[in-house]
C-alpha atoms as a PDB file:
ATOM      1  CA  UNK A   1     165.399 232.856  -8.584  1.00  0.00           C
ATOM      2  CA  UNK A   2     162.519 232.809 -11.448  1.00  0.00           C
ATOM      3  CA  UNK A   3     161.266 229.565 -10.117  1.00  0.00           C
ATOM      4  CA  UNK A   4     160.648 231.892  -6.341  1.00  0.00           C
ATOM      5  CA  UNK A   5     159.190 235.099  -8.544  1.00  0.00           C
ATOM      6  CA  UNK A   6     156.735 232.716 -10.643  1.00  0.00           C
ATOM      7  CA  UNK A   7     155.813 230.958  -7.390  1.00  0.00           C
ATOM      8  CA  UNK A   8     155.170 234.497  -5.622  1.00  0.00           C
ATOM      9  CA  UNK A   9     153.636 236.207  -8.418  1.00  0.00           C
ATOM     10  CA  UNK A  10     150.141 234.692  -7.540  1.00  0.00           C
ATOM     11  CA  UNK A  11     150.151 236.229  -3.743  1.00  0.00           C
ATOM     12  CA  UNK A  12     151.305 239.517  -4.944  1.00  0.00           C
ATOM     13  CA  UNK A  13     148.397 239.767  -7.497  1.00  0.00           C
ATOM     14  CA  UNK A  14     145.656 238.368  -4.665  1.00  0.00           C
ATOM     15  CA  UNK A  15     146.960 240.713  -2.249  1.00  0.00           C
ATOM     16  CA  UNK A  16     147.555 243.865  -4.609  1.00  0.00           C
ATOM     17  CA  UNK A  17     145.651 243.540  -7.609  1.00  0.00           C
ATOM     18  CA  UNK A  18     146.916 246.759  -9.336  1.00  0.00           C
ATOM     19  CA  UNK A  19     150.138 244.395  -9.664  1.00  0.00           C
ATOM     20  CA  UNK A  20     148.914 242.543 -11.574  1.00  0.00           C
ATOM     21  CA  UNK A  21     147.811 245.659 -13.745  1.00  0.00           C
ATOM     22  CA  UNK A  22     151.356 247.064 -13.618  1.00  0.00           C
ATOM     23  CA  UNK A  23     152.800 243.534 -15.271  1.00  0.00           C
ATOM     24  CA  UNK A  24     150.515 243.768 -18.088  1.00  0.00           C
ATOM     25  CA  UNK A  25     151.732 247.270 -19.096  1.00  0.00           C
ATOM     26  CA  UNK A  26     155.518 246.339 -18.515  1.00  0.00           C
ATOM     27  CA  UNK A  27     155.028 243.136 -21.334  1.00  0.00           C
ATOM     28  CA  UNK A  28     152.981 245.605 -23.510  1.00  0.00           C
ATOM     29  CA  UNK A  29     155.852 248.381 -23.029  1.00  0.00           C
ATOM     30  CA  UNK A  30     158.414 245.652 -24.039  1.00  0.00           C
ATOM     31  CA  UNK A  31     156.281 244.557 -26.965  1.00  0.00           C
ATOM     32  CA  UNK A  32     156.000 247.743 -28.278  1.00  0.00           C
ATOM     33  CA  UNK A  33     159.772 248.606 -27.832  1.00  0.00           C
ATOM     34  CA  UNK A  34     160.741 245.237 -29.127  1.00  0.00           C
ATOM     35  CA  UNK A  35     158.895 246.514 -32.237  1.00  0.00           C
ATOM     36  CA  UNK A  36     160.552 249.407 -32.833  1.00  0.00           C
ATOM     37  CA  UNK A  37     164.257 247.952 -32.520  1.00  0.00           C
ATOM     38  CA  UNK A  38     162.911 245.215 -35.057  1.00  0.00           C
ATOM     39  CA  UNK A  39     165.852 244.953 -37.846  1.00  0.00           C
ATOM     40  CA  UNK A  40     168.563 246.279 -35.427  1.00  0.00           C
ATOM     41  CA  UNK A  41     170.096 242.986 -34.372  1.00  0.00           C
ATOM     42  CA  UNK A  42     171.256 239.877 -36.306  1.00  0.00           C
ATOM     43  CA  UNK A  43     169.540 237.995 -33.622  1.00  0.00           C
ATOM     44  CA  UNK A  44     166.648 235.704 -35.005  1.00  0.00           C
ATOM     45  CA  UNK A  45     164.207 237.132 -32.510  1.00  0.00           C
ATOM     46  CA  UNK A  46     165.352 240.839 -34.029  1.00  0.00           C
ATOM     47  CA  UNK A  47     165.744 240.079 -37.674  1.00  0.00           C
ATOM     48  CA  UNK A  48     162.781 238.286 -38.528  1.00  0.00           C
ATOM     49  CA  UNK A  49     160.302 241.194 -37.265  1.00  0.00           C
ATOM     50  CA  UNK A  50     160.170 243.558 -40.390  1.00  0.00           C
ATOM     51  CA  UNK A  51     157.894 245.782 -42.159  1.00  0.00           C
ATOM     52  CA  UNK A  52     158.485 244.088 -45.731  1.00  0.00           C
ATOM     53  CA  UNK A  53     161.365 242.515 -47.283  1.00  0.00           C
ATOM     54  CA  UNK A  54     162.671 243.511 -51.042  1.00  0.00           C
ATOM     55  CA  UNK A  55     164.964 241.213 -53.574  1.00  0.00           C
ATOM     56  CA  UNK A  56     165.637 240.966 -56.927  1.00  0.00           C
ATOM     57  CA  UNK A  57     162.934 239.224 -59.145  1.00  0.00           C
ATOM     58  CA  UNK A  58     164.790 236.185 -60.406  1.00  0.00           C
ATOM     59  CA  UNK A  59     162.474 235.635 -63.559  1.00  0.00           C
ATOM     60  CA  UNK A  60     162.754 239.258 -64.602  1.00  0.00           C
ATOM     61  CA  UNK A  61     163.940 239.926 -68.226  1.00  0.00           C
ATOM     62  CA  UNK A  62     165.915 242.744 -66.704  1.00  0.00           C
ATOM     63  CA  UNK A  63     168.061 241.292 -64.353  1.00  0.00           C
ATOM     64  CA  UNK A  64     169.253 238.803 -66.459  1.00  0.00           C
ATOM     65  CA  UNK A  65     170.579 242.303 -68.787  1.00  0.00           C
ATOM     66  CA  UNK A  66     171.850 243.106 -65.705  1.00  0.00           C
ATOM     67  CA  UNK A  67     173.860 240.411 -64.486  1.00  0.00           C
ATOM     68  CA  UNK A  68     177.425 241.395 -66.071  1.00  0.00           C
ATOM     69  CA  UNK A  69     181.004 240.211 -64.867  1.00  0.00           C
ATOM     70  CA  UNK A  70     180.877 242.848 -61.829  1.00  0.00           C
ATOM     71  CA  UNK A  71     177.412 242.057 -61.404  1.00  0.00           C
ATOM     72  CA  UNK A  72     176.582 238.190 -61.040  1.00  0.00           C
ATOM     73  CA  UNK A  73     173.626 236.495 -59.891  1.00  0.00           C
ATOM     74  CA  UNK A  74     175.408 236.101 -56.528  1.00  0.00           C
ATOM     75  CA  UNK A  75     175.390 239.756 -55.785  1.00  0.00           C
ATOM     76  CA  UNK A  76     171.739 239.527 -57.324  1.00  0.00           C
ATOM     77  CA  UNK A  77     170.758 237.074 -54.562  1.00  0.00           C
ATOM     78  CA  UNK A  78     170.737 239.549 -51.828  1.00  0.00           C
ATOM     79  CA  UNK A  79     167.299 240.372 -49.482  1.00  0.00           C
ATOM     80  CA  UNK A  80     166.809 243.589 -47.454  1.00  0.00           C
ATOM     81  CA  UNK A  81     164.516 243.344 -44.395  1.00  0.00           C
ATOM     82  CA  UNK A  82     163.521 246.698 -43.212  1.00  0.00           C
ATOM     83  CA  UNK A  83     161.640 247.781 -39.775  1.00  0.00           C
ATOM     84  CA  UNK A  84     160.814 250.710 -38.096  1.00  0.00           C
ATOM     85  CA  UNK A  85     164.286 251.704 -37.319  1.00  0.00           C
ATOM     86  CA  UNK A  86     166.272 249.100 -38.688  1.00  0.00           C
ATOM     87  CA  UNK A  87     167.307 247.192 -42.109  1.00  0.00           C
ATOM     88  CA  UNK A  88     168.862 243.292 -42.194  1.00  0.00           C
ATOM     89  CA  UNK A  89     170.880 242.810 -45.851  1.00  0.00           C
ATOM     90  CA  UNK A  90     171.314 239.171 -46.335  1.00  0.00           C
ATOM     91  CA  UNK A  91     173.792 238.283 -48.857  1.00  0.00           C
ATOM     92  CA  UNK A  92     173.945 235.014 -50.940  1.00  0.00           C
ATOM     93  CA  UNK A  93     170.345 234.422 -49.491  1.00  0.00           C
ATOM     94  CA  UNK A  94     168.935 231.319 -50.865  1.00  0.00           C
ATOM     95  CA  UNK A  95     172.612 229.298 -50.246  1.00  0.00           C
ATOM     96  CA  UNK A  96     173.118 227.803 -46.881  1.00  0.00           C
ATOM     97  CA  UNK A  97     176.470 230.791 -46.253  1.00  0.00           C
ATOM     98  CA  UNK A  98     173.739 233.148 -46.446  1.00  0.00           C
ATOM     99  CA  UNK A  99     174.675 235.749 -44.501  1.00  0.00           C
ATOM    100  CA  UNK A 100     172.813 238.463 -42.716  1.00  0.00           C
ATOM    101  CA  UNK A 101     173.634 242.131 -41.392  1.00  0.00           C
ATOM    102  CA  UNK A 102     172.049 244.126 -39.484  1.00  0.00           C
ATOM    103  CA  UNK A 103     171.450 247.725 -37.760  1.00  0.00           C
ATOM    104  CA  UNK A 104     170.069 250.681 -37.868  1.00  0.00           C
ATOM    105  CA  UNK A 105     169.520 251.867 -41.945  1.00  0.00           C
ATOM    106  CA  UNK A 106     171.495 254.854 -42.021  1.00  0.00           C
ATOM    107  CA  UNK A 107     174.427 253.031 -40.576  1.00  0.00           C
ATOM    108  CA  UNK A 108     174.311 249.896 -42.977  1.00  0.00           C
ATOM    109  CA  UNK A 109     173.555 252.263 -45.888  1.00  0.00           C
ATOM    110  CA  UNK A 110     176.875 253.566 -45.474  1.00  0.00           C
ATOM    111  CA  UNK A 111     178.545 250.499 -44.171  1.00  0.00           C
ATOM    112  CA  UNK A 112     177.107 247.816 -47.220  1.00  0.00           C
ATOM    113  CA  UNK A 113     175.859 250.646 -49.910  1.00  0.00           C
ATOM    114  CA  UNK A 114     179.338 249.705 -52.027  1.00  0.00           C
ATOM    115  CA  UNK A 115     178.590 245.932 -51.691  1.00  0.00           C
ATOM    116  CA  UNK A 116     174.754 246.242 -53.214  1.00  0.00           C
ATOM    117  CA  UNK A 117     174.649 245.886 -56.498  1.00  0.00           C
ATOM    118  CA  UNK A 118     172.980 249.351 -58.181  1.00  0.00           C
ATOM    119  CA  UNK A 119     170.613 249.936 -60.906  1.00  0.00           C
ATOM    120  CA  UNK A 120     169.274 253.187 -62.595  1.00  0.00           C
ATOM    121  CA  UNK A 121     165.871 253.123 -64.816  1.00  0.00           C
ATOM    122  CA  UNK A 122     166.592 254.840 -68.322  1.00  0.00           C
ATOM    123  CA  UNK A 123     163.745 256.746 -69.422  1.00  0.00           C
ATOM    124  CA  UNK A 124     163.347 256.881 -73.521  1.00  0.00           C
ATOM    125  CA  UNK A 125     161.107 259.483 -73.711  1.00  0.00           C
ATOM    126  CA  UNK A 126     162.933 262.013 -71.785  1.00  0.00           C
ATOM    127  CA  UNK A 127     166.520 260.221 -72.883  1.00  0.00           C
ATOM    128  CA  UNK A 128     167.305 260.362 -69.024  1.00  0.00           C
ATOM    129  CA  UNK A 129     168.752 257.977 -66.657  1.00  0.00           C
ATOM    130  CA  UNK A 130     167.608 258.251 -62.749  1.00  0.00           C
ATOM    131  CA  UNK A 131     169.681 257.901 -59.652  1.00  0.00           C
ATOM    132  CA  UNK A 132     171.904 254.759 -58.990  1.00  0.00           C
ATOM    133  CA  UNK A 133     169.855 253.171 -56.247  1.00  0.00           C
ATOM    134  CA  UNK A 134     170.396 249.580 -54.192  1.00  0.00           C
ATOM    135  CA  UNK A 135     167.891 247.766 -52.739  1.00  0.00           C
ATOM    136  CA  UNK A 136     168.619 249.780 -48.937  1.00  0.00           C
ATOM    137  CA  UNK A 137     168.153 252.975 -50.867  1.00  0.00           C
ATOM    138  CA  UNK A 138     164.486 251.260 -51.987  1.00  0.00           C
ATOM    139  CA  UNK A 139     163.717 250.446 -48.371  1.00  0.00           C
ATOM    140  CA  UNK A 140     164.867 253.201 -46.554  1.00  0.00           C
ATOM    141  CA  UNK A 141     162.456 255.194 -48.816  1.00  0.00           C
ATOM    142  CA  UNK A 142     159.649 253.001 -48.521  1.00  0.00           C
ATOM    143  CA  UNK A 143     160.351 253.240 -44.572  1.00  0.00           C
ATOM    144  CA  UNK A 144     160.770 256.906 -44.140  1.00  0.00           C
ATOM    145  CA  UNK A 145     157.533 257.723 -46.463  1.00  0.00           C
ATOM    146  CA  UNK A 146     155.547 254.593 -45.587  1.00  0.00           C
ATOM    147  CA  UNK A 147     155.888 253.356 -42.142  1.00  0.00           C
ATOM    148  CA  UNK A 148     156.540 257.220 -40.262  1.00  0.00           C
ATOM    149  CA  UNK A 149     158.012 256.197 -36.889  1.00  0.00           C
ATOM    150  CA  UNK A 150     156.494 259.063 -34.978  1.00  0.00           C
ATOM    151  CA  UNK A 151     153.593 258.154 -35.786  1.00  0.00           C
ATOM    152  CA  UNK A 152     153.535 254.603 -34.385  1.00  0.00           C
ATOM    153  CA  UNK A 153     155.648 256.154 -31.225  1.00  0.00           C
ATOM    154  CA  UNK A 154     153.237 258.567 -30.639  1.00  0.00           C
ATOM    155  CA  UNK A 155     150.251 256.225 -31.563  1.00  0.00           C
ATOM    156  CA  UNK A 156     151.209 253.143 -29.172  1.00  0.00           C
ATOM    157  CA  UNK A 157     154.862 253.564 -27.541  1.00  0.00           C
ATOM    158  CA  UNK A 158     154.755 256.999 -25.643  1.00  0.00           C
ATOM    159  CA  UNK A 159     151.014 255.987 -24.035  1.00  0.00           C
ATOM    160  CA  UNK A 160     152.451 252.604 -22.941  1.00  0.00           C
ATOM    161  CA  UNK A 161     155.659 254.701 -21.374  1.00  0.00           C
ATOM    162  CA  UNK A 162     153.019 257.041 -19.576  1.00  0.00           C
ATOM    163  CA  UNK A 163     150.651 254.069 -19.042  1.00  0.00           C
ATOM    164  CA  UNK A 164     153.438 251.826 -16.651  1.00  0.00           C
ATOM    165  CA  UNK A 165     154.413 255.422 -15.352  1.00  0.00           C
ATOM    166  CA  UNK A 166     150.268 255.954 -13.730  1.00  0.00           C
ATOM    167  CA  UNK A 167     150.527 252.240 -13.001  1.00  0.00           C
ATOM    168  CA  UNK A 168     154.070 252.561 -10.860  1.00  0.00           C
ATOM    169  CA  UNK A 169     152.420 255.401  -9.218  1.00  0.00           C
ATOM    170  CA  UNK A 170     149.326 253.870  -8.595  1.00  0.00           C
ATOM    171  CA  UNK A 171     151.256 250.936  -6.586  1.00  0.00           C
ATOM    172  CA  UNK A 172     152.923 253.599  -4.199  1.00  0.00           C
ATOM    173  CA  UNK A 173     149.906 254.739  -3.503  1.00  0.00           C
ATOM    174  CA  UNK A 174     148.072 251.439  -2.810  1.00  0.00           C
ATOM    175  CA  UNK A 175     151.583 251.016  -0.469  1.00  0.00           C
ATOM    176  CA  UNK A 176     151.009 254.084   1.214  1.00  0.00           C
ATOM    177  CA  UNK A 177     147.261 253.985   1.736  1.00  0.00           C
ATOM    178  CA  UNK A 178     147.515 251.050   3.724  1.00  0.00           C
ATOM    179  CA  UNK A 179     146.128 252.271   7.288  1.00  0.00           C
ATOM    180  CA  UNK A 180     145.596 255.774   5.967  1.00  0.00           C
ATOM    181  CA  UNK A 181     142.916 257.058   4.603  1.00  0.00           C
ATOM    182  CA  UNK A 182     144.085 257.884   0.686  1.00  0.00           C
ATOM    183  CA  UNK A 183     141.852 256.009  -0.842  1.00  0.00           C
ATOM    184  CA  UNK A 184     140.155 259.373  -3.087  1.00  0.00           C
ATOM    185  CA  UNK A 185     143.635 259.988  -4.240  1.00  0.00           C
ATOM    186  CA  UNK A 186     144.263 255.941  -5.176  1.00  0.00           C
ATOM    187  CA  UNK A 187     140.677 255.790  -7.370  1.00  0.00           C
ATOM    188  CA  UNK A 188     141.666 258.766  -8.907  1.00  0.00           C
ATOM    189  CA  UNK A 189     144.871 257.545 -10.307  1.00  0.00           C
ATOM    190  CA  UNK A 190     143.079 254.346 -11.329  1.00  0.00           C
ATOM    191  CA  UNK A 191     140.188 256.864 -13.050  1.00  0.00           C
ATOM    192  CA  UNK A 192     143.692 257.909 -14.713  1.00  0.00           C
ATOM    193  CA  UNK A 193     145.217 254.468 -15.710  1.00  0.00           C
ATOM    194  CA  UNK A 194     141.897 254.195 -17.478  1.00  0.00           C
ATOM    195  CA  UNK A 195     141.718 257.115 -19.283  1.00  0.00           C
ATOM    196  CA  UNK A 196     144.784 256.708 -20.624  1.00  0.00           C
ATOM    197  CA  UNK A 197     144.456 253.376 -21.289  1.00  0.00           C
ATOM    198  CA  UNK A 198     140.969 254.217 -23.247  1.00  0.00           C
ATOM    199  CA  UNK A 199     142.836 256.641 -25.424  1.00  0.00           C
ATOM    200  CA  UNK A 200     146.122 254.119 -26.117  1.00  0.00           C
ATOM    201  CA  UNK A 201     143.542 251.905 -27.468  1.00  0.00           C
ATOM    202  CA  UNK A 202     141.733 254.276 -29.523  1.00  0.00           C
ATOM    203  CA  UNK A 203     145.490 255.705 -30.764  1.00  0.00           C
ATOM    204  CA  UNK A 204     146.499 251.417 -31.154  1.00  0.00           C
ATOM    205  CA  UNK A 205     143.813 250.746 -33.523  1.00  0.00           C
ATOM    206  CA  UNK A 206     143.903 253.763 -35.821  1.00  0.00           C
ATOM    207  CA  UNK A 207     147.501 253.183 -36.269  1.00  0.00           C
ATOM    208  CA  UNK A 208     147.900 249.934 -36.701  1.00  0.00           C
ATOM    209  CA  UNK A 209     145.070 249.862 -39.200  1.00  0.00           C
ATOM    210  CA  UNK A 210     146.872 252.199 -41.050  1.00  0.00           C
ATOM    211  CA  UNK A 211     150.209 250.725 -40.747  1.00  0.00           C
ATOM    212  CA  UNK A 212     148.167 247.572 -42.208  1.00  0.00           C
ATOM    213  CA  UNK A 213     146.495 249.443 -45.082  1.00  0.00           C
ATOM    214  CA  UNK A 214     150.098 250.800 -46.284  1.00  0.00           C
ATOM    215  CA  UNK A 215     151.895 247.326 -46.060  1.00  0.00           C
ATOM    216  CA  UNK A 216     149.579 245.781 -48.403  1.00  0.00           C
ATOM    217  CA  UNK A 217     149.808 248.064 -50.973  1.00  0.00           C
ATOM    218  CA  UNK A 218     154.052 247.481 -50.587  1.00  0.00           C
ATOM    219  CA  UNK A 219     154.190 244.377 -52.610  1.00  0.00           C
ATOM    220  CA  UNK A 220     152.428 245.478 -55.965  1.00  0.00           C
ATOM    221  CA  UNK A 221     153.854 249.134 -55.665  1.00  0.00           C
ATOM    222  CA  UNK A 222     157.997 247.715 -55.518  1.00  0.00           C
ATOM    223  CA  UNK A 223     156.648 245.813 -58.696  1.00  0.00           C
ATOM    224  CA  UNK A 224     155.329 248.654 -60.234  1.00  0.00           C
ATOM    225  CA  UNK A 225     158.188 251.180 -59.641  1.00  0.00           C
ATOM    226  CA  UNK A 226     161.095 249.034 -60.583  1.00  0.00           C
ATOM    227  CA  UNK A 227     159.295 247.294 -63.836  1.00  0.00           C
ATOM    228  CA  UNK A 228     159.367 244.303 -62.054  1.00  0.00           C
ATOM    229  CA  UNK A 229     163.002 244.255 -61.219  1.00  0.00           C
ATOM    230  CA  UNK A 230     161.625 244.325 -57.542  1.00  0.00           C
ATOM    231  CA  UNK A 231     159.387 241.902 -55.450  1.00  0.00           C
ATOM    232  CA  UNK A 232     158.200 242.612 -51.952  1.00  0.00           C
ATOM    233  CA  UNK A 233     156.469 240.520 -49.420  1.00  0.00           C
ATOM    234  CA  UNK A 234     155.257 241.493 -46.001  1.00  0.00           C
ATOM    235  CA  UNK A 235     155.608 239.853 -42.281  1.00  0.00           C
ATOM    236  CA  UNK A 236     153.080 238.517 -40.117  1.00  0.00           C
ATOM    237  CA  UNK A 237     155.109 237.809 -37.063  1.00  0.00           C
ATOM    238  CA  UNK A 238     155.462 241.859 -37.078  1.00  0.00           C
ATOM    239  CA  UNK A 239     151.893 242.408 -37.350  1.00  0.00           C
ATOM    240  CA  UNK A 240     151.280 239.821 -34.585  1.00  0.00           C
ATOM    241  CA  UNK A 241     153.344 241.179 -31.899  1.00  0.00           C
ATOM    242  CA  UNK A 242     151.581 244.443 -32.984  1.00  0.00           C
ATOM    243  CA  UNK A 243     147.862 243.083 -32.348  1.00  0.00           C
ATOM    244  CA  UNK A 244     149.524 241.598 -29.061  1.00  0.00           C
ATOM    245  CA  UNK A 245     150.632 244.403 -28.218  1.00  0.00           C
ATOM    246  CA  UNK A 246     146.915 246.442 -29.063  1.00  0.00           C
ATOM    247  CA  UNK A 247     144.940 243.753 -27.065  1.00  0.00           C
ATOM    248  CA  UNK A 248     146.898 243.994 -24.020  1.00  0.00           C
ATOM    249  CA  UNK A 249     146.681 247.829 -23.874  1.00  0.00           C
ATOM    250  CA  UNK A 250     142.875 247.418 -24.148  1.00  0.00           C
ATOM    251  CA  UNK A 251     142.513 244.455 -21.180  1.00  0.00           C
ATOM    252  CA  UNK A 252     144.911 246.800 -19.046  1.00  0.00           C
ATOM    253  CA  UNK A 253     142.400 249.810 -19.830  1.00  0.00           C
ATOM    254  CA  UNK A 254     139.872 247.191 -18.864  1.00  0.00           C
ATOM    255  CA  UNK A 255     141.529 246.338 -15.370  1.00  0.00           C
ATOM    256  CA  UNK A 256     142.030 249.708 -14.701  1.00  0.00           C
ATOM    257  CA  UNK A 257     138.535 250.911 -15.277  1.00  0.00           C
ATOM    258  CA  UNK A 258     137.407 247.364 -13.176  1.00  0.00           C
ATOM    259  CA  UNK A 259     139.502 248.199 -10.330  1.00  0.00           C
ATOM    260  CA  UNK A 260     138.540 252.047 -10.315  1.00  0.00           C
ATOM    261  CA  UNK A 261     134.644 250.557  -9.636  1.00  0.00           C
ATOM    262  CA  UNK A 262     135.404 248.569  -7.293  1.00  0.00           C
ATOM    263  CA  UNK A 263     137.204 250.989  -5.022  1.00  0.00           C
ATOM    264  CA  UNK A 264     134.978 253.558  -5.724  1.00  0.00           C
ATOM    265  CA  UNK A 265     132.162 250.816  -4.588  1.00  0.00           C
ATOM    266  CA  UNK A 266     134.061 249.821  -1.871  1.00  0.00           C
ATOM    267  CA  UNK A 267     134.354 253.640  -0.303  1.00  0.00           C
ATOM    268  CA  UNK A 268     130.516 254.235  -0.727  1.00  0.00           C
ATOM    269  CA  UNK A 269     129.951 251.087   0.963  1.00  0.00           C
ATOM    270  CA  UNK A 270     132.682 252.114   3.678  1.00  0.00           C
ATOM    271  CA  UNK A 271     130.775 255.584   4.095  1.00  0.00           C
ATOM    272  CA  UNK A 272     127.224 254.425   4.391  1.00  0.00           C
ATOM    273  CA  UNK A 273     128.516 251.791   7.146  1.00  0.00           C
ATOM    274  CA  UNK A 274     129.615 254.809   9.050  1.00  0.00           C
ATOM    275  CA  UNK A 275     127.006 257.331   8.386  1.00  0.00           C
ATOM    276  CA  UNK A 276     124.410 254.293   9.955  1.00  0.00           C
END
């Protein structure tokens, strides 16, 4: 069956080229929703696409005060992976029975909260203590104040949803059109497709820049906040799919403006043949 669609895949772009337009936005739609659900599966292809991961700073004077009888440094070996929507706790982390859950953060804050071990920072000059927090507590803050998840659904997902919406349309119309003069109304949507394709890209970049920007700074700001008790690092297979992601919403903008020339060249050309 996929050997027959890959062998038929190169007639149906030759003889409809706005196919090969609509495939483009279907693997950028999946890119971009593959992003999002990052985190939300123990699958490898799921958990290892994360905004930053947190664990305990081995060589930290502080954890080694903390590390009591209910609080060893096996419970200290844990990692949290957090994405958009989801987190990944992995318990017992650097031994080979590491093992790894994962879903959505609210739901394995209040599944795995009572197996994280908890600290509070005391403060000397105010004799206060703050709130018990575990490392998902950490990450689900970072993650609701640092990575905003309307803004990268309204920056890349929802124009890629509207994008392979156009792009469907755009192929019934090519269908329809054939023997029937509705060519106006098939450049048109393609004048469409590129427009919105123009403004995914110009949405793409500013987020994902800033996405970028606030990920760096995640690494020396967990240090900073938890006196070192903390260390951070970041993920580049996230960032890659991201980029992907970008550059195929710009080449589809591309196509679409491409395409909406030539059929707007092929119509004046049609016209002037009949006007001599």
């Amino acid at each position: 069956m996929i050997s027959v669609l890959f062998s038929t895949l190169p007639f149906l772009i030759k003889k409809s080229p706005r196919f090969l337009g609509l495939i483009i936005s279907f693997i950028s739609f999946m890119l971009a929703l593959f992003v999002l659900l990052g985190c939300t599966k123990s699958k490898h292809a799921y958990s290892n696409v994360y905004l930053f991961e947190l664990s305990f700073n081995q060589s930290s004077p502080l954890l080694k005060n903390m590390q009591t009888d209910t609080m060893n440094s096996t419970q200290m070996d844990t990692t949290v992976r957090t994405s958009y929507m989801g987190s990944c706790i992995t318990f017992n982390a650097s031994s080979s029975n590491s093992e790894m859950k994962c879903g959505y953060t609210d739901s394995i804050l209040s599944k795995y909260s009572s197996e994280l071990p908890e600290f509070s920072l005391y403060n000397e000059a105010t004799n206060s203590t703050t709130e018990e927090m575990n490392l998902v507590d950490f990450s689900s803050s970072l993650q609701k104040n640092k990575s905003l998840v309307s803004n990268v659904t309204a920056g890349g997902f929802v124009p890629l949803v509207i994008f392979l919406i156009v792009e469907i349309i755009g192929m019934a119309v090519n269908a329809a059109s054939v023997g029937l003069r509705f060519t106006k109304f098939s450049v048109l949507t393609y004048i469409i497709a590129a427009a919105i394709g123009f403004s995914s890209w110009i949405l793409s970049i500013a987020t994902l820049s800033w996405i970028e920007a606030q990920r760096n700074t995640i690494q020396s700001m967990v240090h900073y906040m938890s006196l070192g008790l903390l260390k951070g690092s970041i993920n580049g297979r996230l960032s890659g799919i991201e980029w992907a992601t970008f550059f195929m919403t710009l080449l589809q903008g591309l196509i679409g403006g491409f395409f909406c020339w030539k059929e707007a060249h092929k119509e004046a050309k049609d016209e002037k043949r009949q006007v001599v």
